[in-house]
N, C-alpha and C. Protein backbone atom coordinates (compact mmCIF):
# COMPACT_ATOMS: atom_id res chain seq x y z
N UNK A 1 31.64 2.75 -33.38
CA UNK A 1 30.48 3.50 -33.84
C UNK A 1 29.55 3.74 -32.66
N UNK A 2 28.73 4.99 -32.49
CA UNK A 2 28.11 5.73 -31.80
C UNK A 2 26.66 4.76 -31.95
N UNK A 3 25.87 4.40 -31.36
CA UNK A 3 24.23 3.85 -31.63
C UNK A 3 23.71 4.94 -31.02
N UNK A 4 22.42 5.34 -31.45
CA UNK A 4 21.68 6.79 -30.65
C UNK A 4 20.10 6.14 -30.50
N UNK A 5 19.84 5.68 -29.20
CA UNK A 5 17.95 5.22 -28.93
C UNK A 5 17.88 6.69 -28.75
N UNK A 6 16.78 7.05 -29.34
CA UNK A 6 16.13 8.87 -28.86
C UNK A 6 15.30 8.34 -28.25
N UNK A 7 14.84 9.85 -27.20
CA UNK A 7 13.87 9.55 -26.47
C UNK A 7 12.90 9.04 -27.39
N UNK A 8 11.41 8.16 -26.29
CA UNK A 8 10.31 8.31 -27.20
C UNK A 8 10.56 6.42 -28.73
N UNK A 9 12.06 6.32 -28.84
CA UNK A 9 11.93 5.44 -29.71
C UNK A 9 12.26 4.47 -28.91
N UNK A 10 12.45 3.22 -29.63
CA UNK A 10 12.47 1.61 -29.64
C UNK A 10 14.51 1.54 -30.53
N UNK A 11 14.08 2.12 -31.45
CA UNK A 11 14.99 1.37 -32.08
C UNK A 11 16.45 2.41 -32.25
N UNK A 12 17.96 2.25 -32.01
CA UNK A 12 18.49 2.94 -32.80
C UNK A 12 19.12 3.46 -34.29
N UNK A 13 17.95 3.03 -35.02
CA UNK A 13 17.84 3.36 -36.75
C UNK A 13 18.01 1.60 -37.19
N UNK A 14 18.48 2.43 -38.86
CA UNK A 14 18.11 0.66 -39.68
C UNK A 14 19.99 0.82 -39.48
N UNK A 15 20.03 -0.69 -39.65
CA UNK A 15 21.87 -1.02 -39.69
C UNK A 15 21.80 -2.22 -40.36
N UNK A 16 22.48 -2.44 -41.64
CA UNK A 16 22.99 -3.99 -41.77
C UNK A 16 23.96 -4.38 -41.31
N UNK A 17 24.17 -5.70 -41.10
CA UNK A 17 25.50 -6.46 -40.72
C UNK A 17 25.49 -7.65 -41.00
N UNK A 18 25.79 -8.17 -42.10
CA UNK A 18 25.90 -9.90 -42.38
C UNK A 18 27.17 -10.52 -41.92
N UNK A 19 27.28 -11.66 -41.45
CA UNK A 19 28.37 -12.58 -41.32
C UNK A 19 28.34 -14.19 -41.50
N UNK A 20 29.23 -14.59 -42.09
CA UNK A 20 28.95 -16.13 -42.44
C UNK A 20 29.63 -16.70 -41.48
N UNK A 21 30.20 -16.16 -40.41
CA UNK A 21 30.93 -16.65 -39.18
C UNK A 21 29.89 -17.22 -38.18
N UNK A 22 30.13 -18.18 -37.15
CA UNK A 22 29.33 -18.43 -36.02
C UNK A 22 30.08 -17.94 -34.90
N UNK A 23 31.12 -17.15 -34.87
CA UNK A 23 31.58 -16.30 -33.89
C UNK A 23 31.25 -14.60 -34.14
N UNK A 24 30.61 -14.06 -32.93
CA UNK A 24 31.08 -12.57 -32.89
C UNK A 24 31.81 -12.00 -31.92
N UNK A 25 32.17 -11.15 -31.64
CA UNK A 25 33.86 -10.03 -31.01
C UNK A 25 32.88 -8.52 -31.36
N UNK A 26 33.15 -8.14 -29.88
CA UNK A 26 32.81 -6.38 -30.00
C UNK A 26 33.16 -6.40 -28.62
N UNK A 27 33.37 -4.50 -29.02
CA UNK A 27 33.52 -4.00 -27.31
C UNK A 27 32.67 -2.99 -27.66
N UNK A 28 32.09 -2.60 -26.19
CA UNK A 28 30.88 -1.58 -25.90
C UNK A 28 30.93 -0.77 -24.98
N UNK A 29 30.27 0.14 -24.63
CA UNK A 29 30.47 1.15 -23.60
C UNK A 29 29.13 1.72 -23.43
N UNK A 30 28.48 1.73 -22.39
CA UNK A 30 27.29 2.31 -22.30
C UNK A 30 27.88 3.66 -22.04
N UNK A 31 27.49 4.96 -22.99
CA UNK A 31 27.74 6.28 -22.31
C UNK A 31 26.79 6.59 -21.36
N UNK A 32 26.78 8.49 -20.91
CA UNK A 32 26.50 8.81 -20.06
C UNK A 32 24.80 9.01 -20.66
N UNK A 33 23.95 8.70 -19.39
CA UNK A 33 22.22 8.67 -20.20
C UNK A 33 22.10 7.34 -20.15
N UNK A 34 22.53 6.23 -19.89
CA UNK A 34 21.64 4.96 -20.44
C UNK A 34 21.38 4.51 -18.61
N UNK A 35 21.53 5.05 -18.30
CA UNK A 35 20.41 4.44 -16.83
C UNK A 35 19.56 5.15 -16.95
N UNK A 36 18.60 4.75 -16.27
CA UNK A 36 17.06 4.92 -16.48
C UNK A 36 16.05 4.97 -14.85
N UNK A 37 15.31 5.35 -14.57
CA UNK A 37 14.76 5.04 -13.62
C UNK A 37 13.95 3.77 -13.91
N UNK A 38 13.81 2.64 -13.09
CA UNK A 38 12.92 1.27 -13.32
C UNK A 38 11.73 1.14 -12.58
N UNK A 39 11.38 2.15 -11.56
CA UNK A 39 9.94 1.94 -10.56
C UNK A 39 9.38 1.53 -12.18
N UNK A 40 9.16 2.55 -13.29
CA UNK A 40 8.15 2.22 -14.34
C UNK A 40 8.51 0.82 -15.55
N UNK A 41 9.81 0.54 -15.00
CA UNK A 41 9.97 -0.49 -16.01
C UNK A 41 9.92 -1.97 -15.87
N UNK A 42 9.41 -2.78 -16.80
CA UNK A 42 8.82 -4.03 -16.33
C UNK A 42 10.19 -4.73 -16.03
N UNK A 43 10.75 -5.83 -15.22
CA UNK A 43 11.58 -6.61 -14.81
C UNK A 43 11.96 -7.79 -16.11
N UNK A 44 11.14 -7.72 -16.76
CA UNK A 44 11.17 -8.86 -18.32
C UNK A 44 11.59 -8.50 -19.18
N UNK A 45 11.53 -7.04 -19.12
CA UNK A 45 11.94 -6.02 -20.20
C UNK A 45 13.57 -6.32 -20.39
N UNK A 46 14.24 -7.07 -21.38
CA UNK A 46 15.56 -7.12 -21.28
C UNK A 46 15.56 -6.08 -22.47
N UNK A 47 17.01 -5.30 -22.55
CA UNK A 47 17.18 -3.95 -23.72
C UNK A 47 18.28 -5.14 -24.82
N UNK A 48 17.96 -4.79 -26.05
CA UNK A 48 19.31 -5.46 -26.67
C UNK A 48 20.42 -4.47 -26.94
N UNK A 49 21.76 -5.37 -26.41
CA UNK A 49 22.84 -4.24 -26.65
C UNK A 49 23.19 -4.93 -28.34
N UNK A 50 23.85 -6.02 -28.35
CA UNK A 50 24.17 -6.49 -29.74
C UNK A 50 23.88 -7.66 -30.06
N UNK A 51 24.07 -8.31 -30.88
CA UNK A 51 24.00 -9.77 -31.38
C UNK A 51 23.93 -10.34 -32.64
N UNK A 52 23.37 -11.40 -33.08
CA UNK A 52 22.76 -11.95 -34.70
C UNK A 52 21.85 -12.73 -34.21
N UNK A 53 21.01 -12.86 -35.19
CA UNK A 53 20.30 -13.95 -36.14
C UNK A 53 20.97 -15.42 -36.61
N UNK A 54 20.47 -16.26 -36.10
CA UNK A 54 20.72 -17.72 -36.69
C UNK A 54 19.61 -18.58 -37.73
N UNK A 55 18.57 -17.41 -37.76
CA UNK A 55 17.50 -17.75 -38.57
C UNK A 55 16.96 -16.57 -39.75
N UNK A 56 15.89 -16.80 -40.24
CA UNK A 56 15.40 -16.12 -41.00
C UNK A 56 14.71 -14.64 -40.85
N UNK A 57 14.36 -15.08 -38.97
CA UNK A 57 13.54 -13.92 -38.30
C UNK A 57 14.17 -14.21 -36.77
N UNK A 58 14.61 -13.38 -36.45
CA UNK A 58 15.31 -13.09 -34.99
C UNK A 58 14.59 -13.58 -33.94
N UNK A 59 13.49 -13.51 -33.98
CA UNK A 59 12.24 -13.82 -32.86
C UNK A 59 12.44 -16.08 -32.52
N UNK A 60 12.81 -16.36 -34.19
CA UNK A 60 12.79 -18.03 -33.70
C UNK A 60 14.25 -18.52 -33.78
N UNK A 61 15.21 -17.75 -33.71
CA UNK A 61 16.75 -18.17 -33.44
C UNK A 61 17.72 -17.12 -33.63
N UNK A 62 17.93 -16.61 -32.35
CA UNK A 62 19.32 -15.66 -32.16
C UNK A 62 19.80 -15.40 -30.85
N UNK A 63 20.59 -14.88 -31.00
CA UNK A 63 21.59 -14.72 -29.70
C UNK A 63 22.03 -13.71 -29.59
N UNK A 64 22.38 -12.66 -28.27
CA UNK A 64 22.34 -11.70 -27.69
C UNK A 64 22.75 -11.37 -26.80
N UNK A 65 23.38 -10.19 -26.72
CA UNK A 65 23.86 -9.96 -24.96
C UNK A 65 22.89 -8.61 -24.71
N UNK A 66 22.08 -8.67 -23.57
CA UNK A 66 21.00 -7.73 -23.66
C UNK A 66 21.31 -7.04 -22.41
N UNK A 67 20.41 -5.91 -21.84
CA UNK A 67 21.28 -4.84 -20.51
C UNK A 67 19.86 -4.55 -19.99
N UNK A 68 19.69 -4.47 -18.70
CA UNK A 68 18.93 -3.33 -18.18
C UNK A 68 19.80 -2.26 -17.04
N UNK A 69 18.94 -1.37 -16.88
CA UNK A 69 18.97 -0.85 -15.48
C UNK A 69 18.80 -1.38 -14.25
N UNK A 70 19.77 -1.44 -13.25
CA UNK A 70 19.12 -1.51 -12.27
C UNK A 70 18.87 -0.97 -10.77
N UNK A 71 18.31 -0.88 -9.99
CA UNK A 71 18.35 0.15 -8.99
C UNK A 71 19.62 0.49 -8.57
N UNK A 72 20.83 0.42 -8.75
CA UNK A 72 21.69 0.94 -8.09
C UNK A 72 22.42 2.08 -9.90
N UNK A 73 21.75 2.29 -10.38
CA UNK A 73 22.08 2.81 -11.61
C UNK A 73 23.19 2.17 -12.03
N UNK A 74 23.77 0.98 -12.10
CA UNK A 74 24.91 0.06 -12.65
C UNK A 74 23.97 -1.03 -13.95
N UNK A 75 24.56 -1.30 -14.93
CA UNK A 75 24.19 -2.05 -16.32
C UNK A 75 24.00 -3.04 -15.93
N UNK A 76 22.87 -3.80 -15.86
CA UNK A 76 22.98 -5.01 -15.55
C UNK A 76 22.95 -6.30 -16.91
N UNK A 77 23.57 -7.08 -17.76
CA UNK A 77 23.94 -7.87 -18.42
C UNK A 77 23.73 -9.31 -18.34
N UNK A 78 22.69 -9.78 -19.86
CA UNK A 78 22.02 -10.90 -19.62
C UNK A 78 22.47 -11.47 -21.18
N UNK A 79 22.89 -12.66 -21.23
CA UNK A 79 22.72 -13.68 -22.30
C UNK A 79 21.55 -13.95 -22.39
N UNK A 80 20.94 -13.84 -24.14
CA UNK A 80 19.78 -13.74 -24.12
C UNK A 80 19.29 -13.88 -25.46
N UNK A 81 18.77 -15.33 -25.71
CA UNK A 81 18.18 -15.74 -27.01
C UNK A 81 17.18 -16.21 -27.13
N UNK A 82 16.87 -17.07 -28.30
CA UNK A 82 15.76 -17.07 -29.13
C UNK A 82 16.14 -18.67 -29.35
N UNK A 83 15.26 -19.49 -29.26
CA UNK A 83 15.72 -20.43 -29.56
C UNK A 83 14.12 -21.50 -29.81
N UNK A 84 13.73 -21.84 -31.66
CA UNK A 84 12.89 -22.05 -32.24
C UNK A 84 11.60 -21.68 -31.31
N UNK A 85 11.81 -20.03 -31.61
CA UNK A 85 10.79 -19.27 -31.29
C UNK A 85 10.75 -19.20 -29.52
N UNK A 86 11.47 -19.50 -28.75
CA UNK A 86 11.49 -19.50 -27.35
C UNK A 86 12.53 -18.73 -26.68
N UNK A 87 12.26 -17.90 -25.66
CA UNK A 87 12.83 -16.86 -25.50
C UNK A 87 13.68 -17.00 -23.79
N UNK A 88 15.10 -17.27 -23.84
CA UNK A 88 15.70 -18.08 -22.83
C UNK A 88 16.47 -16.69 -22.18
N UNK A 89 16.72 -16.39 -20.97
CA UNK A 89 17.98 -15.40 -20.87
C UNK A 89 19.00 -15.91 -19.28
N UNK A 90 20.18 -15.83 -19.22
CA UNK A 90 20.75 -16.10 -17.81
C UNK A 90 21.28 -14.67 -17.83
N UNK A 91 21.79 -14.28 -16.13
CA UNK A 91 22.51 -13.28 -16.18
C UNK A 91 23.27 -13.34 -15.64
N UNK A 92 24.35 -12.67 -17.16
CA UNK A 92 25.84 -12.24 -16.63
C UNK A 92 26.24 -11.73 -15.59
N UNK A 93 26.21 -10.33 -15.61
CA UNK A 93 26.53 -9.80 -14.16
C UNK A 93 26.79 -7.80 -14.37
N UNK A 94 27.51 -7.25 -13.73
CA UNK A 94 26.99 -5.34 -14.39
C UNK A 94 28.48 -5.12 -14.74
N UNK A 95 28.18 -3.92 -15.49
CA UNK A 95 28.98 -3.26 -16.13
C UNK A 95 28.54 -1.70 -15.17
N UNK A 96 29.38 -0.75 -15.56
CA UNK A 96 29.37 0.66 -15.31
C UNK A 96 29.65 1.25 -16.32
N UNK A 97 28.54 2.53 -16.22
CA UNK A 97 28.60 3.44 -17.58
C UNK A 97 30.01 4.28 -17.88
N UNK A 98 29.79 4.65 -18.88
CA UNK A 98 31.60 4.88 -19.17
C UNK A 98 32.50 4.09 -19.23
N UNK A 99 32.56 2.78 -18.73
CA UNK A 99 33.12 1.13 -18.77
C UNK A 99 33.53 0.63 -20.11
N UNK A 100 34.78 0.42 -20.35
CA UNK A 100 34.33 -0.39 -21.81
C UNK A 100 34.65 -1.50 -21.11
N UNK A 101 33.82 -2.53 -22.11
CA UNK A 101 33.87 -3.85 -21.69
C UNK A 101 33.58 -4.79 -23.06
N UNK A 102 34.35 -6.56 -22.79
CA UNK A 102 34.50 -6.84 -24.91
C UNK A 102 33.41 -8.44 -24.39
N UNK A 103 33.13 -8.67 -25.36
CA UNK A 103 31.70 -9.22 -25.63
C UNK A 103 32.13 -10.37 -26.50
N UNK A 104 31.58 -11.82 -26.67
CA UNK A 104 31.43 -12.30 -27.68
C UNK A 104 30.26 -13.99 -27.32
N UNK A 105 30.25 -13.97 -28.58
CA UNK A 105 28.90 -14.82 -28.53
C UNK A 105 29.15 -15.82 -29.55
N UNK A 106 29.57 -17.16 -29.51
CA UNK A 106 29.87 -18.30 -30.13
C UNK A 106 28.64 -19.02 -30.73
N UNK A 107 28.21 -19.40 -31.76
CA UNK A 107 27.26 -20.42 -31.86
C UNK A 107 27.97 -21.67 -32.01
N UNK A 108 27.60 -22.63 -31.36
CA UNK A 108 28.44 -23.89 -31.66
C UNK A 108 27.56 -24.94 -32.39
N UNK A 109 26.33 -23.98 -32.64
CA UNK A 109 25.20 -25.55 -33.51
C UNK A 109 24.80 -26.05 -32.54
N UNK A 110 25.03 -26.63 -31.04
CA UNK A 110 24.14 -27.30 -30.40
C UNK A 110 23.92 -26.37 -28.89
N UNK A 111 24.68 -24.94 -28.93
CA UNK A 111 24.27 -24.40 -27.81
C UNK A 111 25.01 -22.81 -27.87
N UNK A 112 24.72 -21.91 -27.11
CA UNK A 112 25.36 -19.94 -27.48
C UNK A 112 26.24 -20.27 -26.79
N UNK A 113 27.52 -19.73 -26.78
CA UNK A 113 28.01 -19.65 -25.53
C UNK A 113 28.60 -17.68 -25.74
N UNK A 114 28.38 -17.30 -24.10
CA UNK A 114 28.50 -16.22 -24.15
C UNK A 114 29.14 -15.80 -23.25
N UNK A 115 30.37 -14.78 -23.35
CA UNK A 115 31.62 -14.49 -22.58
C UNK A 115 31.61 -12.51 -22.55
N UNK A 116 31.42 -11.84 -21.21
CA UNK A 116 31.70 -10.93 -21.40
C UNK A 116 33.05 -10.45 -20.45
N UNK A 117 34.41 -10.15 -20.93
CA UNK A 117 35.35 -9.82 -20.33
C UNK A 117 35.34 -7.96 -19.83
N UNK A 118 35.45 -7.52 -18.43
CA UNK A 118 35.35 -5.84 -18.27
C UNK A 118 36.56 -5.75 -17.12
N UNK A 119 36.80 -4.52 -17.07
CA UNK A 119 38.09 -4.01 -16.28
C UNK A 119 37.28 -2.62 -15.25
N UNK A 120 37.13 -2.80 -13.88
CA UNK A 120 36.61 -1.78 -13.50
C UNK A 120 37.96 -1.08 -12.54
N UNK A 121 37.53 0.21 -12.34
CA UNK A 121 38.95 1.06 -12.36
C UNK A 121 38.02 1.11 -10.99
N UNK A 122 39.20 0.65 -9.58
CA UNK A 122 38.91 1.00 -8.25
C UNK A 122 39.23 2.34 -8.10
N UNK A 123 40.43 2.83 -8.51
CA UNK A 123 41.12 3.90 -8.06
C UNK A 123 42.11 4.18 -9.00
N UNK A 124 42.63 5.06 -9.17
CA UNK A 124 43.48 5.32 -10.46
C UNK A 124 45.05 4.27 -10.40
N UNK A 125 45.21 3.55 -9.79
CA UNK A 125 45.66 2.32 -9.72
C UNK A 125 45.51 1.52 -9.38
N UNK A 126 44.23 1.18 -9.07
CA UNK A 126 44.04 -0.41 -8.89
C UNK A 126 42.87 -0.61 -9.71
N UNK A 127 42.50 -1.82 -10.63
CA UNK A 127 41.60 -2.40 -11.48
C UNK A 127 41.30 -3.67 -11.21
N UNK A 128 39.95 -4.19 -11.32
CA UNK A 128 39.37 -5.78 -10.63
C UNK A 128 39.08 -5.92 -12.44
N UNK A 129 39.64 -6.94 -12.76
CA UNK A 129 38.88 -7.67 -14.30
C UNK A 129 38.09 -8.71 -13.43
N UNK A 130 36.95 -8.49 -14.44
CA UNK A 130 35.79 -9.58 -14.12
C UNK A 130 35.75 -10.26 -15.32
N UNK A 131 34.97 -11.89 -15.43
CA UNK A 131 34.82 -12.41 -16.38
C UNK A 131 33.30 -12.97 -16.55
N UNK A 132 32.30 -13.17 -17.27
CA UNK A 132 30.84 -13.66 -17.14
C UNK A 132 30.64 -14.33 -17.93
N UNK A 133 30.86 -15.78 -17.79
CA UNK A 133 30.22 -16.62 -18.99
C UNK A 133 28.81 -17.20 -18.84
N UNK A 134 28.46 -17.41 -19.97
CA UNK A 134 26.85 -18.42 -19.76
C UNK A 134 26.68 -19.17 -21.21
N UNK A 135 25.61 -20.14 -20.94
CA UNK A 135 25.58 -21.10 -21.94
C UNK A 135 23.96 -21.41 -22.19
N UNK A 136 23.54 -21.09 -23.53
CA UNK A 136 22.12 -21.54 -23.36
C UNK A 136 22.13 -22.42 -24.64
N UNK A 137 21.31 -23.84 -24.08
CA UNK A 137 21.33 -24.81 -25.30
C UNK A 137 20.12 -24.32 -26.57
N UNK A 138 20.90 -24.85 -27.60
CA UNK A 138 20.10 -25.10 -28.86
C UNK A 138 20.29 -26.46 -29.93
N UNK A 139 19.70 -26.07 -31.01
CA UNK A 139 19.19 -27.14 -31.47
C UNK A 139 20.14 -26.83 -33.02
N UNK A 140 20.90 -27.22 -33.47
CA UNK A 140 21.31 -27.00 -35.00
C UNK A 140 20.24 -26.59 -35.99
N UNK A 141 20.72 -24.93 -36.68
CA UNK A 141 19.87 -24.95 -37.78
C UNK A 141 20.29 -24.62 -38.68
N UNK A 142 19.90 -24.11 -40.11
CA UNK A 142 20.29 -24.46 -41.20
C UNK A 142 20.62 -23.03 -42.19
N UNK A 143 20.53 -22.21 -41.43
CA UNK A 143 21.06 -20.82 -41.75
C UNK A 143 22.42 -20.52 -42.12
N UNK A 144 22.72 -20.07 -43.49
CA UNK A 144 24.26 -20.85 -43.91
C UNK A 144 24.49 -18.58 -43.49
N UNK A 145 24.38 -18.07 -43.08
CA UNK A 145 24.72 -16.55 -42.99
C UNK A 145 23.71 -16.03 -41.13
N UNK A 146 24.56 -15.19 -40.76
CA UNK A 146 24.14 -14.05 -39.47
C UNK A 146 23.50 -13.11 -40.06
N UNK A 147 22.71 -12.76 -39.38
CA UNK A 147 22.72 -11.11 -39.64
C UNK A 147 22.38 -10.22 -38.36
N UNK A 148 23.33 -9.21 -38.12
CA UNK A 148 23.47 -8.61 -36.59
C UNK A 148 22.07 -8.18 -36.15
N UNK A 149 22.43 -7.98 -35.28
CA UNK A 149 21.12 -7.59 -34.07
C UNK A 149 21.84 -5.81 -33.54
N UNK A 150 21.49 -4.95 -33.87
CA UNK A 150 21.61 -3.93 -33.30
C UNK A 150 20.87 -3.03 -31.86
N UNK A 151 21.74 -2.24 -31.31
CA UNK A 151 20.63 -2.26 -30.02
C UNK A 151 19.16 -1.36 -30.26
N UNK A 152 18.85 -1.99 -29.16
CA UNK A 152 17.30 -1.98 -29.15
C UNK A 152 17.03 -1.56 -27.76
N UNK A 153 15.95 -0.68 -27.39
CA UNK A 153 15.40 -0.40 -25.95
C UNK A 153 13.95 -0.50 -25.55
N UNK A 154 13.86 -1.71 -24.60
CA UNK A 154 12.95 -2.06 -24.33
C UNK A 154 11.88 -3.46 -25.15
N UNK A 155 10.79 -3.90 -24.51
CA UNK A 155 10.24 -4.78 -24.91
C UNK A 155 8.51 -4.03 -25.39
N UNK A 156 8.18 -3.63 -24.57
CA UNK A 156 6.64 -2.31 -24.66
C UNK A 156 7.02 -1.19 -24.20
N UNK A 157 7.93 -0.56 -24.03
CA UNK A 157 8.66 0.34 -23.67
C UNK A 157 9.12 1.12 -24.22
N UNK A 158 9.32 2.18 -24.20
CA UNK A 158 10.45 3.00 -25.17
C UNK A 158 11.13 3.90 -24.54
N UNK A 159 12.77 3.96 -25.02
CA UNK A 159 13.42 5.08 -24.26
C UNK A 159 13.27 6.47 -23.57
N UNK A 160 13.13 6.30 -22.51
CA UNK A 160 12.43 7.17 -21.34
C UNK A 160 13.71 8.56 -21.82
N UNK A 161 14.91 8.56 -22.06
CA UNK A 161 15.31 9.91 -23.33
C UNK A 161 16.42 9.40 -24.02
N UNK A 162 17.17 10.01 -24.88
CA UNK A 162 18.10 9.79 -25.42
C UNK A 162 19.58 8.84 -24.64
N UNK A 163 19.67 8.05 -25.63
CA UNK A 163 20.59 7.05 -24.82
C UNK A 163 21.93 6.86 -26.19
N UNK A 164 23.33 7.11 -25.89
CA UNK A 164 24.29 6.56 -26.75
C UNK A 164 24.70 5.60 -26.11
N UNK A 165 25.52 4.37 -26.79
CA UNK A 165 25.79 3.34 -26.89
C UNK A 165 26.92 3.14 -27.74
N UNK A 166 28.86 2.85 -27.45
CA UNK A 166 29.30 2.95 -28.33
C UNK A 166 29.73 1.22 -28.21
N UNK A 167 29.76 0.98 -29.57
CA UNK A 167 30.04 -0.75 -30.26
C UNK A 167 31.30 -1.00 -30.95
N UNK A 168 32.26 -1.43 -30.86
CA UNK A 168 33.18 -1.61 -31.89
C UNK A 168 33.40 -3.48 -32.33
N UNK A 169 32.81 -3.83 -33.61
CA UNK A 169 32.96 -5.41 -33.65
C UNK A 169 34.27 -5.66 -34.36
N UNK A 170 35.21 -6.42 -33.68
CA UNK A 170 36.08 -7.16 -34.48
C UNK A 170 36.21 -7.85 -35.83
């Protein structure tokens, strides 16, 4: 599925997604449009590409793989949660637009763990797979259901223009 940030917005529309799993699986692709110029954008500003909820309200427990821009116009990719209301991120490492690349985000009850596997094409025969894991601790909570995190652009910010984003979750 296609996600569309328009210029001017924050959000790309309403989406449900429940899961009673503590594993998620997707692959993504930033299309063409999601780099951005950053002289104007704050460095804190992480974008959300996907994720869930481990709580009631996203803001005090969830988990995320989030993206910015960065000066070399390449995706840059951050594990990036919420954890009783505290807001933790490490970073993965970049992706390239047009790239697909597969994603997943474990809750194990006492910590995220987050794995992004990508294949970058040197030359029309040769390919480097990269791998990016990270781990941010938490605390067990009591949320018997997920509910996804769809992408999002920006923190006070809003999409400088139209940006697609394609997601496919396992």
């Amino acid at each position: 599925e296609i996600y569309t940030i328009k210029k001017g917005k924050h959000s790309s529309g309403f989406h449900l997604g429940l899961s009673f799993s503590r594993t998620i699986r997707f692959s993504a692709m930033f299309l063409e449009g999601c780099t951005y110029d950053i002289t104007d954008n704050d460095d804190y500003d992480i974008n959300k590409l996907f994720g869930f909820s481990t709580s009631y309200f996203h803001h005090k427990n969830s988990a995320r793989i989030g993206w910015r821009c960065n000066q070399k116009k390449q995706i840059e990719l951050f594990a990036y949660a919420y954890v009783k209301g505290k807001r933790f991120s490490s970073y993965l490492g970049t992706v390239e637009v047009n790239n697909d690349f597969e994603c997943t985000i474990i809750d194990t009850e006492k910590e995220y763990l987050f794995n992004v596997k990508t294949v970058d094409n040197i030359s029309d025969v040769e390919f480097i797979n990269k791998e990016y894991n990270a781990t941010i601790k938490k605390e067990k909570d009591w949320f018997f259901f997920h509910y996804h995190l769809f992408p999002y652009f920006g923190g006070d910010k809003t999409a400088p223009h139209t940006m697609k984003i394609l997601i496919n979750v396992f």
